[in-house]
C-alpha atoms as a PDB file:
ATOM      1  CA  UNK A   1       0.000   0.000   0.000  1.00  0.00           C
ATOM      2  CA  UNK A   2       1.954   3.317  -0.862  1.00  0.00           C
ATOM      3  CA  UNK A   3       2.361   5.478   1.806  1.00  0.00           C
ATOM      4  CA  UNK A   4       0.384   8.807   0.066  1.00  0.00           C
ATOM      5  CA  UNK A   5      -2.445   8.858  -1.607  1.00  0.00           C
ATOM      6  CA  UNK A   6      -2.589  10.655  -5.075  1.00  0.00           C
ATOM      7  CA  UNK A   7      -5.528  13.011  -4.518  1.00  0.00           C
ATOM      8  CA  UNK A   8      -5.902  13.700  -7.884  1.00  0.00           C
ATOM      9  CA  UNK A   9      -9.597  12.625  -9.561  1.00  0.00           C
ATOM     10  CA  UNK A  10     -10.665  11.819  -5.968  1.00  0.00           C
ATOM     11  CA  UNK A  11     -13.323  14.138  -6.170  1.00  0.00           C
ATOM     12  CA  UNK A  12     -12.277  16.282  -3.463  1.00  0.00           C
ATOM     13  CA  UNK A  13     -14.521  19.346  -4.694  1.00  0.00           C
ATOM     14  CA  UNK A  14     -14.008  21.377  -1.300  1.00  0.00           C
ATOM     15  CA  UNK A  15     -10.309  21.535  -1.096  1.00  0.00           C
ATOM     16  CA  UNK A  16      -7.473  23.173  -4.311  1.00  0.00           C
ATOM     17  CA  UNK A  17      -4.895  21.388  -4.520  1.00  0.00           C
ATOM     18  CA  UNK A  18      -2.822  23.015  -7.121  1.00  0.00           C
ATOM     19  CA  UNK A  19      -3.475  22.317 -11.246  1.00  0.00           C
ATOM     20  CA  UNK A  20      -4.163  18.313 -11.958  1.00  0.00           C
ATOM     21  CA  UNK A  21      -1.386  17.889 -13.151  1.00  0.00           C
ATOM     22  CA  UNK A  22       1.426  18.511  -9.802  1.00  0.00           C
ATOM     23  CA  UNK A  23       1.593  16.274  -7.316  1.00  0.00           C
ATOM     24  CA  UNK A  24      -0.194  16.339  -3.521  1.00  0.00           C
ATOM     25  CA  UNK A  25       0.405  14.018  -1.243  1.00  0.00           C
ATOM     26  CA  UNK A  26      -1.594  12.946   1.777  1.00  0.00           C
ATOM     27  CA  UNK A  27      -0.620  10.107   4.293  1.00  0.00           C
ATOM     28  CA  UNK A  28      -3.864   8.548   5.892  1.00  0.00           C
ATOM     29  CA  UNK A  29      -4.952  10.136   9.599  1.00  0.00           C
ATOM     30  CA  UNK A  30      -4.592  13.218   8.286  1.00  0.00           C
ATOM     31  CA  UNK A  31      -7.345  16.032   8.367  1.00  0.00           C
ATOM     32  CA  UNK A  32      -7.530  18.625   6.079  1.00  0.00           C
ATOM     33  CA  UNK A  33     -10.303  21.081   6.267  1.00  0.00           C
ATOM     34  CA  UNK A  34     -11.584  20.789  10.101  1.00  0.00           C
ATOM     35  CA  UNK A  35     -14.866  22.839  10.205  1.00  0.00           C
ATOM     36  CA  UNK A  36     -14.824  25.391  12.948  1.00  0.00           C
ATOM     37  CA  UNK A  37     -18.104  27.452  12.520  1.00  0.00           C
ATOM     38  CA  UNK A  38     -21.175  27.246  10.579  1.00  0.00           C
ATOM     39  CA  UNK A  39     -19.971  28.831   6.526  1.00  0.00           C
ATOM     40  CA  UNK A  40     -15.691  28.392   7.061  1.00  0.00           C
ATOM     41  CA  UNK A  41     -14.569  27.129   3.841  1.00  0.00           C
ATOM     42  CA  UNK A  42     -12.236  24.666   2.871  1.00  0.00           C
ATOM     43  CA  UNK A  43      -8.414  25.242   3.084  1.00  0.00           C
ATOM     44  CA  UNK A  44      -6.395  25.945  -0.154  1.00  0.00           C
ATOM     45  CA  UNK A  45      -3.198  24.449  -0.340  1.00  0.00           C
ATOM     46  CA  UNK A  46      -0.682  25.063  -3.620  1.00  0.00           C
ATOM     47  CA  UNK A  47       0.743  21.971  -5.603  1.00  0.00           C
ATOM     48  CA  UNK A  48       3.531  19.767  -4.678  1.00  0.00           C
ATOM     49  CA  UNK A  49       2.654  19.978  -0.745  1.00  0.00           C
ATOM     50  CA  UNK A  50       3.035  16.773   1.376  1.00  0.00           C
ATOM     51  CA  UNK A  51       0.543  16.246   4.255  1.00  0.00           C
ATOM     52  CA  UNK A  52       2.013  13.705   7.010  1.00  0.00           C
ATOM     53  CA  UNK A  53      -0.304  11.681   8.873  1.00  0.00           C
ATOM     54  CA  UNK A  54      -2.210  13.100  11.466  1.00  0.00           C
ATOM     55  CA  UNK A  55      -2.109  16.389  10.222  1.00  0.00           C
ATOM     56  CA  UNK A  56      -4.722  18.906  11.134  1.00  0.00           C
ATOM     57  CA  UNK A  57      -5.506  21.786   8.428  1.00  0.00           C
ATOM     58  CA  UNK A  58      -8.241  24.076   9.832  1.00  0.00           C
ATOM     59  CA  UNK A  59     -11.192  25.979   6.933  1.00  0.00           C
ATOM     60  CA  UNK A  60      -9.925  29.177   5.747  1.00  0.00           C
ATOM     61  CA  UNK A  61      -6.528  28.086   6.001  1.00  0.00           C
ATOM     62  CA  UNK A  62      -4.574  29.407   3.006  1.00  0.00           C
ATOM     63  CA  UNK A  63      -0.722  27.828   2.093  1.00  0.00           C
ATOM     64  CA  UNK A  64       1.179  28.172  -1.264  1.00  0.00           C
ATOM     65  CA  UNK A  65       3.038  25.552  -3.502  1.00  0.00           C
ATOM     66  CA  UNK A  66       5.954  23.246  -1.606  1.00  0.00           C
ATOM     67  CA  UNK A  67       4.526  23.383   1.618  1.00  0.00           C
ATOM     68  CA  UNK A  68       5.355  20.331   3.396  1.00  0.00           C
ATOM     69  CA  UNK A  69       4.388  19.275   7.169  1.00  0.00           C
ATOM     70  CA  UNK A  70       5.702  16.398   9.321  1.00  0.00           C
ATOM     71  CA  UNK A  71       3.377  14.018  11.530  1.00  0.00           C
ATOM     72  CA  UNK A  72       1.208  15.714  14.462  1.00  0.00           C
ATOM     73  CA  UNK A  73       0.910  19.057  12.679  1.00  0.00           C
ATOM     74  CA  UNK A  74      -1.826  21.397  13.699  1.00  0.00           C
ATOM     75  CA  UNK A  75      -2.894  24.300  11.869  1.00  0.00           C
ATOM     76  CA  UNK A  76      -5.783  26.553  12.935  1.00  0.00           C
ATOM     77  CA  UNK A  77      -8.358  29.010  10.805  1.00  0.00           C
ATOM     78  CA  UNK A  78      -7.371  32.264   8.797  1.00  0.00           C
ATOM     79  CA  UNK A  79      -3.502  31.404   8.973  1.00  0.00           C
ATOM     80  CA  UNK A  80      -1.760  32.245   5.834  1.00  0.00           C
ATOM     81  CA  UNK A  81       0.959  30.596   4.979  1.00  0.00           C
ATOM     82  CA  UNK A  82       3.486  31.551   2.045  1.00  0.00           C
ATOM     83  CA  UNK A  83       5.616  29.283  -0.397  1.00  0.00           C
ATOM     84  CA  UNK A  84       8.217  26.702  -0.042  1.00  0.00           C
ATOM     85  CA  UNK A  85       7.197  25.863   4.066  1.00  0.00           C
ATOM     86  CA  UNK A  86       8.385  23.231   6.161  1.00  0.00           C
ATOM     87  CA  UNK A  87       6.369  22.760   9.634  1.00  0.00           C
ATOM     88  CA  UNK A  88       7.915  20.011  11.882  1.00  0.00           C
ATOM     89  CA  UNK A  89       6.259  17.259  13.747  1.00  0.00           C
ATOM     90  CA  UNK A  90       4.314  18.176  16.686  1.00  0.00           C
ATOM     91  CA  UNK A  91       4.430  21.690  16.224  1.00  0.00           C
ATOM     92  CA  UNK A  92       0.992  23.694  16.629  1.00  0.00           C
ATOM     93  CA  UNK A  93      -0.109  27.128  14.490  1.00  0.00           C
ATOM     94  CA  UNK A  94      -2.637  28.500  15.934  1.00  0.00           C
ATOM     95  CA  UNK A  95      -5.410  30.670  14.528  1.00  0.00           C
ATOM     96  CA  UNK A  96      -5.162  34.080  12.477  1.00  0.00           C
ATOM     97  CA  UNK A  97      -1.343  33.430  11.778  1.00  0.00           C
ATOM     98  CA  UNK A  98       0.399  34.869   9.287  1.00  0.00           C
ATOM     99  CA  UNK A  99       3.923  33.266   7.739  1.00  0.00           C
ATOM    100  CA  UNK A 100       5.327  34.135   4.889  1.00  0.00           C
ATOM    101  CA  UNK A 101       7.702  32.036   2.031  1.00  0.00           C
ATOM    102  CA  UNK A 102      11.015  30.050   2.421  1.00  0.00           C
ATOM    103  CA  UNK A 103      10.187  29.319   6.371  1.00  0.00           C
ATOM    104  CA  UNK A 104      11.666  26.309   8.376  1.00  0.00           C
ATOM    105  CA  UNK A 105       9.920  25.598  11.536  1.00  0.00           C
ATOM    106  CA  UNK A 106      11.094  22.524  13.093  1.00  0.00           C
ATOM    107  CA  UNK A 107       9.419  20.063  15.306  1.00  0.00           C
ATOM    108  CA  UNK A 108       7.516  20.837  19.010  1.00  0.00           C
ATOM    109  CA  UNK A 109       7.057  24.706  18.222  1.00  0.00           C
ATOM    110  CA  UNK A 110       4.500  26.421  19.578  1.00  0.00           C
ATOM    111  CA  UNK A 111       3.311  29.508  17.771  1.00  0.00           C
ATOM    112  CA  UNK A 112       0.162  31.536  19.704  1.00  0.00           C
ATOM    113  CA  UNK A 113      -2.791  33.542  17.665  1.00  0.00           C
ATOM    114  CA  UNK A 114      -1.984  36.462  15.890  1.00  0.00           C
ATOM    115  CA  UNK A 115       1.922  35.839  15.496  1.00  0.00           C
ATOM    116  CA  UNK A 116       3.743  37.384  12.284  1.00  0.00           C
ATOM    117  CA  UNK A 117       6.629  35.223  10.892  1.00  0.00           C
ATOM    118  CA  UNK A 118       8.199  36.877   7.656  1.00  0.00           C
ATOM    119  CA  UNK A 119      10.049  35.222   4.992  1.00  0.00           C
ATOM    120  CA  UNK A 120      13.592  32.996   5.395  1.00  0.00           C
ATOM    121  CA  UNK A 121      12.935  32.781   8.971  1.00  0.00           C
ATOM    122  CA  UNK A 122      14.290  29.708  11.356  1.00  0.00           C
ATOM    123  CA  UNK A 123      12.657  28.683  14.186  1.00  0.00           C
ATOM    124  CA  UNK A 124      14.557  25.505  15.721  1.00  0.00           C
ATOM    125  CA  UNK A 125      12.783  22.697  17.602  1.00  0.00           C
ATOM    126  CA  UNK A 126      10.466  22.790  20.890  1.00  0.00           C
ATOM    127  CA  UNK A 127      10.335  26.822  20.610  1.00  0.00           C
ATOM    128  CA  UNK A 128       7.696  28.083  22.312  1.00  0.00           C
ATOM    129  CA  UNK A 129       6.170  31.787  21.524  1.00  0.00           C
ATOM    130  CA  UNK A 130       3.481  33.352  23.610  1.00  0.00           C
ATOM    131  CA  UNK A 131       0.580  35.602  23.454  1.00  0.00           C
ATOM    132  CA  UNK A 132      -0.466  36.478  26.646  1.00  0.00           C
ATOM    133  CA  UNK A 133       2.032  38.474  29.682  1.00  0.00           C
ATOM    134  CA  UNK A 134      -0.363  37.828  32.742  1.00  0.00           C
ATOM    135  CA  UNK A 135      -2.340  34.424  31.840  1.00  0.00           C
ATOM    136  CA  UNK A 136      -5.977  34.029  33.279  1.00  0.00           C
ATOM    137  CA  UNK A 137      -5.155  36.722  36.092  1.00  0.00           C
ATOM    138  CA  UNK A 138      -6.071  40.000  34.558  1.00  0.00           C
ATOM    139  CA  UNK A 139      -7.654  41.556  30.959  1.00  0.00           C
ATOM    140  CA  UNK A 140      -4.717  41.441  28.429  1.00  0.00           C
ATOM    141  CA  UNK A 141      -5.164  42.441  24.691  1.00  0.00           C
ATOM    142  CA  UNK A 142      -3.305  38.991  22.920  1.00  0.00           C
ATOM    143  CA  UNK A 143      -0.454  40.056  21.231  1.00  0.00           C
ATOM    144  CA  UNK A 144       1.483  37.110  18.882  1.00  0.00           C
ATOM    145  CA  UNK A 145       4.994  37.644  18.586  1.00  0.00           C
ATOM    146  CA  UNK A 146       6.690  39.244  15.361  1.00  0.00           C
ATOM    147  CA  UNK A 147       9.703  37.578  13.597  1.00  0.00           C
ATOM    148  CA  UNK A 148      11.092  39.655  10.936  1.00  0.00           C
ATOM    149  CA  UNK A 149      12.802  38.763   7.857  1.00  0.00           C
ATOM    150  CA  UNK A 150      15.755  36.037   7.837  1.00  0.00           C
ATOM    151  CA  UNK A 151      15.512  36.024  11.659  1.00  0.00           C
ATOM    152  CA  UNK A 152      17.228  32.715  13.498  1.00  0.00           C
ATOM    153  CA  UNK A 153      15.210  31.046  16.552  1.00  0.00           C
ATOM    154  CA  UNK A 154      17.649  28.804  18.067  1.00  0.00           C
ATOM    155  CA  UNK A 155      15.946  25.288  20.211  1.00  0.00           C
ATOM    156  CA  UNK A 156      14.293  25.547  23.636  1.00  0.00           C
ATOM    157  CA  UNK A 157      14.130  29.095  23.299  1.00  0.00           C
ATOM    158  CA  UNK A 158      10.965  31.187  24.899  1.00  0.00           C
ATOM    159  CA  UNK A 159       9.473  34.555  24.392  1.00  0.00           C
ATOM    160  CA  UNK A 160       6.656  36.610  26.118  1.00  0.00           C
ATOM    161  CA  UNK A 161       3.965  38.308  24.489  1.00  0.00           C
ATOM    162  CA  UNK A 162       4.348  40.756  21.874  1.00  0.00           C
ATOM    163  CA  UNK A 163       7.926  40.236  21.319  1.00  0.00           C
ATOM    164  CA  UNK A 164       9.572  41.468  17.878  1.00  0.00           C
ATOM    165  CA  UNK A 165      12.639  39.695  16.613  1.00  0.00           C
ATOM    166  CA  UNK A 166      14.443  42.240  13.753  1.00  0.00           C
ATOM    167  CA  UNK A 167      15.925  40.864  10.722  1.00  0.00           C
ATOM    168  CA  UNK A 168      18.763  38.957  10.409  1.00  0.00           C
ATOM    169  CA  UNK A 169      18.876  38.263  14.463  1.00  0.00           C
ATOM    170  CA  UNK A 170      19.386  35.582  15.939  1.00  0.00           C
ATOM    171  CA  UNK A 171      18.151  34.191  19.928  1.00  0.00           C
ATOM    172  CA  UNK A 172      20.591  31.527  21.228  1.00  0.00           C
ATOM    173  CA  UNK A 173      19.296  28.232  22.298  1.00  0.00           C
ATOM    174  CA  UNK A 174      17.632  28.055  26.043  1.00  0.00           C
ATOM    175  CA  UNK A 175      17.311  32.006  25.527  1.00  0.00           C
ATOM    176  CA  UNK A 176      14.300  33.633  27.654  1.00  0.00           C
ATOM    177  CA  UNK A 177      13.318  36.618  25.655  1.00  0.00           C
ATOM    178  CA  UNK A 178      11.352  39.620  27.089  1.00  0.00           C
ATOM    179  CA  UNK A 179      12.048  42.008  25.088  1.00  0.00           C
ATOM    180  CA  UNK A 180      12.281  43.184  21.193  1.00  0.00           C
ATOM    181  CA  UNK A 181      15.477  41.993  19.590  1.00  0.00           C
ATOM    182  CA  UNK A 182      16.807  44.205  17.448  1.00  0.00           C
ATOM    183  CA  UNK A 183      17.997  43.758  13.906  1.00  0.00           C
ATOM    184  CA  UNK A 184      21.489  41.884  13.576  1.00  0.00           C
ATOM    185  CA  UNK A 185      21.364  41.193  17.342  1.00  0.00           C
ATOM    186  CA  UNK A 186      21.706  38.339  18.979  1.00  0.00           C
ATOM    187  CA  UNK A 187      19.920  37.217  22.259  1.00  0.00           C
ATOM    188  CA  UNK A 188      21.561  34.774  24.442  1.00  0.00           C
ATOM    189  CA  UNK A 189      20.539  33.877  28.322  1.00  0.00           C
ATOM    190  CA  UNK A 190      17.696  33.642  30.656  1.00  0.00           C
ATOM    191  CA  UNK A 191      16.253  36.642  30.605  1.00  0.00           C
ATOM    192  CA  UNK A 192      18.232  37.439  27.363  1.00  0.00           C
ATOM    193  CA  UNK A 193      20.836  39.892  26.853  1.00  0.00           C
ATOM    194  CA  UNK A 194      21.614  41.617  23.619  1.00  0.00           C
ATOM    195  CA  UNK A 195      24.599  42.237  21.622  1.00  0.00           C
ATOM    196  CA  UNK A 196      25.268  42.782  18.169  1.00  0.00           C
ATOM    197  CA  UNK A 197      25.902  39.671  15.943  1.00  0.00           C
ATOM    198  CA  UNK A 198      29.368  38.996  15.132  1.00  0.00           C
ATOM    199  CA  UNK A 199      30.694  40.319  11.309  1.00  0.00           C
ATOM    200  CA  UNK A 200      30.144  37.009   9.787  1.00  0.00           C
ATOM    201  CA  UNK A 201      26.751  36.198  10.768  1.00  0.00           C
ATOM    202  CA  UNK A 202      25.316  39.722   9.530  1.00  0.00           C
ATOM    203  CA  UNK A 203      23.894  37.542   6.753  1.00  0.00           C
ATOM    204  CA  UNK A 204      20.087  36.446   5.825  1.00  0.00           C
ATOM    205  CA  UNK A 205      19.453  32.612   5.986  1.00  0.00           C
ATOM    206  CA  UNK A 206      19.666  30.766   3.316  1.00  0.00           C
ATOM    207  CA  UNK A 207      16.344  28.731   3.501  1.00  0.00           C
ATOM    208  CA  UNK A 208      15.641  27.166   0.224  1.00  0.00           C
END
């Protein structure tokens, strides 16, 4: 039994899957158009994607062409999500999420509502972003995190609420950040300090 199954001619009216003639694969398990609300439509995803089993793709969930997931994937409603994606095992987008082209996320990240990840970003594995500075206690307006072009997340790294990464920086591994990073930076440490990135890492990734 092959391990996808060619979608193509399946009559799958509610869901685009590219022209009929590029590839879409789909291991079994995995969910693509989860109704949340009475009228959500169906999630368009762009050709030559790969869905892993036990994927979940939420209605009015947009993604371009090469997107590609690994097992365990959730993706909630009205996230938009650019060209030539990778989203790791285990890792959870949640809802009105936007993230642009060329993005590697890798597996166990955690990325709240209303986050903004730009192009040629890295986020390394078991990140964990959040929304929300005083949880359950008092009114707070959610606020998503913002990673800005060619940023680098490094592993195990964790960030409060409404935290902007500039472009091109780059949070160390373990790093606790809780506050903006700024462009070329890096932030290293729990809570994180900042200094400026070394000459030869003043580059964008190179995130294919």
């Amino acid at each position: 039994m092959p391990i996808f199954k060619d979608l193509r001619g399946k009559g799958l009216k509610s869901i685009f899957l590219g022209s009929p003639n590029e590839n879409f694969g789909i291991q079994n398990s995995a969910t693509i158009g989860l109704s949340y609300r009475h009228g959500s439509k169906s999630p368009v995803i762009g050709k030559n994607s790969v869905i892993r089993s036990n994927t979940v793709i939420y209605d009015d969930v947009k993604i371009g062409n090469n997107f590609k997931t690994g097992h365990n994937v959730l993706i909630r409603e009205k996230t938009i999500i650019g060209n030539d994606v990778l989203v790791g095992t285990n890792t959870v987008v949640e809802g009105n999420c936007k993230i642009g082209s060329n993005v590697s996320i890798q597996s166990n990240v955690y990325v709240p509502t209303d986050s903004l990840i730009e192009d040629y970003v890295f986020i390394g594995p078991c990140a964990c972003f959040t929304n929300d500075r005083y949880p359950i206690r008092v009114d707070y307006d959610l606020k998503g995190p913002v990673i800005r072009h060619g940023a680098s997340i490094g592993a195990n790294s964790t960030f409060l609420s409404g935290v902007e990464v500039g472009e091109g920086a780059m949070v160390a591994a373990g790093a606790i950040v809780t506050r903006d990073v700024p462009p070329f930076y890096l932030a290293i440490g729990a809570p994180a300090r900042l200094r400026p990135l070394p000459p030869q890492f003043n580059v964008l990734n190179k995130i294919k």
